[in-house]
Protein backbone atom coordinates (compact mmCIF):
# COMPACT_ATOMS: atom_id res chain seq x y z
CA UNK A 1 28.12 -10.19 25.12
CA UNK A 2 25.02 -10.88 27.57
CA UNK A 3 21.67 -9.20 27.23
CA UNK A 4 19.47 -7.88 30.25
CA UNK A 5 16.71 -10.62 31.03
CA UNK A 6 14.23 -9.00 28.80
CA UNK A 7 15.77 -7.04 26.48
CA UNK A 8 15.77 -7.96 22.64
CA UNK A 9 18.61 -7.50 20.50
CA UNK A 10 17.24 -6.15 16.68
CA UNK A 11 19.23 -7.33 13.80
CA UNK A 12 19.59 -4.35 11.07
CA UNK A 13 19.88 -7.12 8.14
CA UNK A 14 17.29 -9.63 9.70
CA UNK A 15 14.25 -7.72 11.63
CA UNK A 16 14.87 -4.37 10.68
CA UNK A 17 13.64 -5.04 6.54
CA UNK A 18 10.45 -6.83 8.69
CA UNK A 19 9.81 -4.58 10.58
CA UNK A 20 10.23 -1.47 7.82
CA UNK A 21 7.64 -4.06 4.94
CA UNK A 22 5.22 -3.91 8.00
CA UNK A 23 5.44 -0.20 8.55
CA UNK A 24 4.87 0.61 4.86
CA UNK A 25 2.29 -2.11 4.36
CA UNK A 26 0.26 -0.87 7.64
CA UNK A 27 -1.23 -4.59 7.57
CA UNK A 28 0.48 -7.29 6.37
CA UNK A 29 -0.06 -11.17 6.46
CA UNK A 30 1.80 -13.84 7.51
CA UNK A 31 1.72 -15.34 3.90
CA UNK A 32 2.01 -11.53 2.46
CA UNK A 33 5.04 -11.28 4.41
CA UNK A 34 7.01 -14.73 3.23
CA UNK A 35 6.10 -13.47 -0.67
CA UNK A 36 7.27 -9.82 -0.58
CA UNK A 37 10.90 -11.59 0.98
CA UNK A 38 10.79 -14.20 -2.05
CA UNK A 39 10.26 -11.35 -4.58
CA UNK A 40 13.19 -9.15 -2.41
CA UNK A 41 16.96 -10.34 -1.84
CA UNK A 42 15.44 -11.03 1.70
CA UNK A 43 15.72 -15.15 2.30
CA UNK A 44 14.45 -16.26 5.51
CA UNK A 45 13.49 -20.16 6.29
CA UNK A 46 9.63 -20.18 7.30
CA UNK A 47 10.66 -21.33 10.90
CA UNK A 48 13.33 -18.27 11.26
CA UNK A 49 10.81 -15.58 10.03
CA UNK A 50 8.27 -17.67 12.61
CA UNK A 51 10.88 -17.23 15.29
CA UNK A 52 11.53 -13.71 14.76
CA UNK A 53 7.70 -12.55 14.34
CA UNK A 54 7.44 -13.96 17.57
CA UNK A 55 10.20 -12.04 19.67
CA UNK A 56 8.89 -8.65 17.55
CA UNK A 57 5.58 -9.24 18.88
CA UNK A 58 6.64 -10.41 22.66
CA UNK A 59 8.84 -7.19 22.88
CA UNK A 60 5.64 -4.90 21.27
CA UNK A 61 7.66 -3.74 18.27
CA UNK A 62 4.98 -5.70 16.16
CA UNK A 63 1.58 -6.59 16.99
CA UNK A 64 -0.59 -9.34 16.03
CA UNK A 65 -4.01 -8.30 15.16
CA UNK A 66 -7.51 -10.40 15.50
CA UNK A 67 -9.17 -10.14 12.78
CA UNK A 68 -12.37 -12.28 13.05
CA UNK A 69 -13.14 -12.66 9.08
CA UNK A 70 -9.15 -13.88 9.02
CA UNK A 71 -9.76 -16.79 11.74
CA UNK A 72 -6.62 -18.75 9.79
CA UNK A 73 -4.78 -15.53 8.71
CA UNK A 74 -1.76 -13.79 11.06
CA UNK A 75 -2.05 -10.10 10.62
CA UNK A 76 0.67 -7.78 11.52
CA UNK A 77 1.11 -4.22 11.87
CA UNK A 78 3.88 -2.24 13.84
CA UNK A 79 3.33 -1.04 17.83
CA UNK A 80 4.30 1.94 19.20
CA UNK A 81 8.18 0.81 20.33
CA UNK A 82 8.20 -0.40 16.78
CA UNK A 83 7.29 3.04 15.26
CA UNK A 84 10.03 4.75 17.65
CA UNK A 85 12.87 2.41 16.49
CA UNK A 86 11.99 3.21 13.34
CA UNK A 87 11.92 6.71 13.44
CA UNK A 88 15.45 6.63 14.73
CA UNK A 89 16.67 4.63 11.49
CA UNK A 90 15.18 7.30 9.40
CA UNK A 91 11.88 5.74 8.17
CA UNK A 92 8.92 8.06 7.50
CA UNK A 93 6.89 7.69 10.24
CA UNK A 94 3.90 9.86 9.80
CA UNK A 95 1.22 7.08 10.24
CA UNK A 96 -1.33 5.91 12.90
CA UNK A 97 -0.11 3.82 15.64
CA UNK A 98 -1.97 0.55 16.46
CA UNK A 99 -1.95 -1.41 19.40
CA UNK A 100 -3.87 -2.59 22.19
CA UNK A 101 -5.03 1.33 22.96
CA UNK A 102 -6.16 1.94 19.41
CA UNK A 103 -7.23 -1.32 17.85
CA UNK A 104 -8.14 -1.23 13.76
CA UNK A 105 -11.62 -1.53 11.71
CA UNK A 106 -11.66 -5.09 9.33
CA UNK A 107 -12.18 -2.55 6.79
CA UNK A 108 -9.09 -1.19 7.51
CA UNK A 109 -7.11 -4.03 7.33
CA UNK A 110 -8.96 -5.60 4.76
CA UNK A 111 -8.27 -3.08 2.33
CA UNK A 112 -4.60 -2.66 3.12
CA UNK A 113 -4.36 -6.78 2.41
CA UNK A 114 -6.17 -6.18 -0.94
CA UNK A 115 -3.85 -3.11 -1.34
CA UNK A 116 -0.51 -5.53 -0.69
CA UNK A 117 -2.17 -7.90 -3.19
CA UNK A 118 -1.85 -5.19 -6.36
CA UNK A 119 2.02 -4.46 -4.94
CA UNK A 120 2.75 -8.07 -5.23
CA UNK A 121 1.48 -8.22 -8.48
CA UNK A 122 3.00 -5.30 -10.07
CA UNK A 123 6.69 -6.29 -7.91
CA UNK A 124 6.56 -9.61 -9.76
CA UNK A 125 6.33 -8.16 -13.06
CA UNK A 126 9.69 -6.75 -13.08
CA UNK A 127 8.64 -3.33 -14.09
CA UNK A 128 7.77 -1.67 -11.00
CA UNK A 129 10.74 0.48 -10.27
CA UNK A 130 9.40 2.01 -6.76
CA UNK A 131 6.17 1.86 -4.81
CA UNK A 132 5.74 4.41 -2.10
CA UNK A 133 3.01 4.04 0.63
CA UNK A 134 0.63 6.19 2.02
CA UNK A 135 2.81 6.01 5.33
CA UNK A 136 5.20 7.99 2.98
CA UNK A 137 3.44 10.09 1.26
CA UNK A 138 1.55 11.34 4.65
CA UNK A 139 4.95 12.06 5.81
CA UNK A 140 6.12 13.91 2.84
CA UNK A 141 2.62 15.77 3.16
CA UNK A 142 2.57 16.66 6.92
CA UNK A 143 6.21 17.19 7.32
CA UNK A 144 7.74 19.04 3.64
CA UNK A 145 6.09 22.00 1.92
CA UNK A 146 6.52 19.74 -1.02
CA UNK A 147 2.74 18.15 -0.54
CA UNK A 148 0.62 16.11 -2.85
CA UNK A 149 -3.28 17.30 -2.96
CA UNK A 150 -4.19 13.72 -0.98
CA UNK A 151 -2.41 10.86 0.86
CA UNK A 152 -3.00 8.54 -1.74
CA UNK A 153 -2.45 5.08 -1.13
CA UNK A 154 0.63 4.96 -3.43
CA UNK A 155 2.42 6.69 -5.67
CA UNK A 156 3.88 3.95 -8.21
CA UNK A 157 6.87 3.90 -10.93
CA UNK A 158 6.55 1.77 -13.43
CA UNK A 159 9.21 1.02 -16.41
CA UNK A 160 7.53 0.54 -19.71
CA UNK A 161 9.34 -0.31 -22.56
CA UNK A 162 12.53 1.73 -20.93
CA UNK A 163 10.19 4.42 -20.48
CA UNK A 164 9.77 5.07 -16.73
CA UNK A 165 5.65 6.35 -16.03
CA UNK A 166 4.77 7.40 -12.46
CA UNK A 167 0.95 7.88 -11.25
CA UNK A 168 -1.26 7.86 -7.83
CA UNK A 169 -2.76 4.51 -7.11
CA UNK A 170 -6.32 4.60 -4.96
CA UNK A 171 -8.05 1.51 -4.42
CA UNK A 172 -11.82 1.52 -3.13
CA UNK A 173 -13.24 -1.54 -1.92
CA UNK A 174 -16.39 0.11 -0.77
CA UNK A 175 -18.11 3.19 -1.54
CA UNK A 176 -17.66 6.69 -0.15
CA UNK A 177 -20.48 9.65 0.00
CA UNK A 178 -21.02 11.43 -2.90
CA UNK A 179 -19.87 14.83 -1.75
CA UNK A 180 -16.14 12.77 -0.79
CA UNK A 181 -15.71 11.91 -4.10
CA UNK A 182 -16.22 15.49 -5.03
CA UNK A 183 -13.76 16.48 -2.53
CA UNK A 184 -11.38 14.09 -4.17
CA UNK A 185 -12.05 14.53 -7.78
CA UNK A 186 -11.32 18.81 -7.09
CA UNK A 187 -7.95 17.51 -5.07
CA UNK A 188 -7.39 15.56 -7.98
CA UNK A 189 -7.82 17.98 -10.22
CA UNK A 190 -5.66 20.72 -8.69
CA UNK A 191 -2.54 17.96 -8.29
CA UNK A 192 0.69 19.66 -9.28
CA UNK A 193 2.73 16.90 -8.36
CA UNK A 194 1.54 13.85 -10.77
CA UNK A 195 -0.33 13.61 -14.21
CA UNK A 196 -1.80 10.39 -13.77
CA UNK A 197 -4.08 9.01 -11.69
CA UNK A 198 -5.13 4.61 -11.55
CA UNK A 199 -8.29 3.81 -9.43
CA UNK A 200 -8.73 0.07 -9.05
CA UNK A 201 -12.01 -0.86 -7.58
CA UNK A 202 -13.20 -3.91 -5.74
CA UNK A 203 -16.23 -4.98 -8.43
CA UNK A 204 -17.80 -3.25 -11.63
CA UNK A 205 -20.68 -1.83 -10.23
CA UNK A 206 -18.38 0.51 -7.82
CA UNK A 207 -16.40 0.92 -10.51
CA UNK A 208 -18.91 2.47 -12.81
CA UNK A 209 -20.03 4.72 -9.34
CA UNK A 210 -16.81 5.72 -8.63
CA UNK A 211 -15.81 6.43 -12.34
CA UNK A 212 -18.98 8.70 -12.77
CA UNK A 213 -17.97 11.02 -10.03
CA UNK A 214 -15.28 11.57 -12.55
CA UNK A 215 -17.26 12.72 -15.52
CA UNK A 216 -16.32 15.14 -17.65
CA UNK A 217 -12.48 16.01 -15.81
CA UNK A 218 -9.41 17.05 -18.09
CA UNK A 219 -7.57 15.19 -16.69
CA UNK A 220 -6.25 11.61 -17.13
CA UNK A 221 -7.91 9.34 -14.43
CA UNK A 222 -7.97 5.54 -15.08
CA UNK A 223 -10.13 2.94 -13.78
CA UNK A 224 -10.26 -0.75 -13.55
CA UNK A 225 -11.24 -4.29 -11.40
CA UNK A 226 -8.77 -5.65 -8.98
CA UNK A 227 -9.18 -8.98 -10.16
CA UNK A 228 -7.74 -7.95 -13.60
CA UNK A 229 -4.73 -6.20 -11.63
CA UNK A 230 -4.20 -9.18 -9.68
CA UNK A 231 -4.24 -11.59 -13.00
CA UNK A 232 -2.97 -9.24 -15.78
CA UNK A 233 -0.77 -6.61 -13.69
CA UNK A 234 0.17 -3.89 -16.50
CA UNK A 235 -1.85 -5.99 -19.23
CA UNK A 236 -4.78 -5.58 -17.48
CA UNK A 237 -7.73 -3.35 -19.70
CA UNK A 238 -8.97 0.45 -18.20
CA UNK A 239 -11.18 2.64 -18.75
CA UNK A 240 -10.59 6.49 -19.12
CA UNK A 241 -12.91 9.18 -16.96
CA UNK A 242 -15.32 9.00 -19.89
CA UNK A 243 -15.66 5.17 -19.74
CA UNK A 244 -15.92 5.49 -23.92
CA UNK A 245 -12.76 4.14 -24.62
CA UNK A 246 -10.85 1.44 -23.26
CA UNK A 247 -7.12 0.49 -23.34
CA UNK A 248 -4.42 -1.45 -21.83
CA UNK A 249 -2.94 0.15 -18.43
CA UNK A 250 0.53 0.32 -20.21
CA UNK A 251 -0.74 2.16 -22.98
CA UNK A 252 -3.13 4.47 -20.62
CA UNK A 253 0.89 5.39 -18.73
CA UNK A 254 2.72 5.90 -22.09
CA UNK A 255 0.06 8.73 -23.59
């Protein structure tokens, strides 16, 4: 069968899974990419992933962003025609377009990178039994009456042990005002929907800020460094909202 000059065909077992990883990532890397398929049942040859980035982006289902701190790096995130394709397979969809009209802050993408780093590392563990995105949480939160207090940036399963532990992931890589960390710690607080709650900051000192905006809450909110996420995954040590005691994540999820 022939194709209108043009037109691009999308393969539900080749681009779709791209295209849906990009979605939920928001930003993803070239290198990103090529280890979330290793870790998956998803096994593309460099030069066919290359191939099919490249007709995504031609047809503006994907879109390659400049990022001028990532001079060597090959960001992606979906474009508008992307978002609409997906929508029609049934993917959440409540998230920010980008695109030429609406281009994103480093900070942005830099944190979603950082963000795709702690996935990676938990996925190759073995334990993580589902991550959900802040694309799907915002769309669970804008669309159900079933809403979480925030769009957190994930909402992670983890099995420990055969015991299955599920908590709210936030990762700061910079700081936020005071008075939005007391927004957050009362949204927090009020949460129905989950019991525990993992903040992972970007170095100790925001850490330690971020943890005392924390002080004295019921109840049990975790913090600790990305670079002992990235290196230790569940193994890696936290401290609790007091900052007085210290434990292993695993242990912090089983209590």
């Amino acid at each position: 069968m022939r194709f209108r000059q043009g037109s691009i065909e999308i393969s539900p077992v080749h681009d779709e899974p791209i295209l849906r990883l990009v979605l939920r990532a928001g930003y993803l890397s070239h290198e990103q990419m090529l280890r979330f398929m290793r870790l998956g049942a998803d096994s593309f040859l460099r030069h066919s992933l290359n191939w099919r980035l490249r007709r995504l982006v031609e047809h503006g289902l994907l879109v390659r962003d400049a990022t001028p701190i990532l001079a060597r790096t090959r960001v992606y995130s979906v474009g508008a025609l992307g978002v609409e394709y997906l929508a029609g397979q049934g993917e959440f969809c409540a998230v920010p377009i980008h695109g030429s009209g609406n281009k994103p802050l480093c900070t942005s993408v830099l944190h979603a990178l950082d963000l795709n780093e702690i996935h990676l590392a938990l996925k190759g563990t073995g334990m993580l039994v589902q991550w959900r995105p802040e694309s799907q949480v915002r769309s669970r939160n804008e669309l159900t009456s079933s809403r979480y207090e925030k769009d957190y940036d994930a909402i992670v399963l983890v099995r420990v042990g055969g015991v299955e532990s599920e908590f709210a992931l936030e990762y700061e890589r910079t700081p936020k005002a005071k008075r939005r960390y007391e927004f957050v710690r009362y949204k927090v607080e009020h949460e129905d929907q989950l019991r525990r709650f993992v903040y992972i900051a970007a170095n100790y000192h925001l850490l330690n800020y971020v943890a005392r905006m924390f002080d004295g809450t019921r109840r049990p909110v975790y913090f600790g460094l990305l670079t002992d996420i990235l290196q230790r995954q569940l193994d890696m040590d936290v401290l609790d909202a007091s900052r007085t005691r210290r434990q292993r994540l695993w242990e912090a999820l089983l209590c």
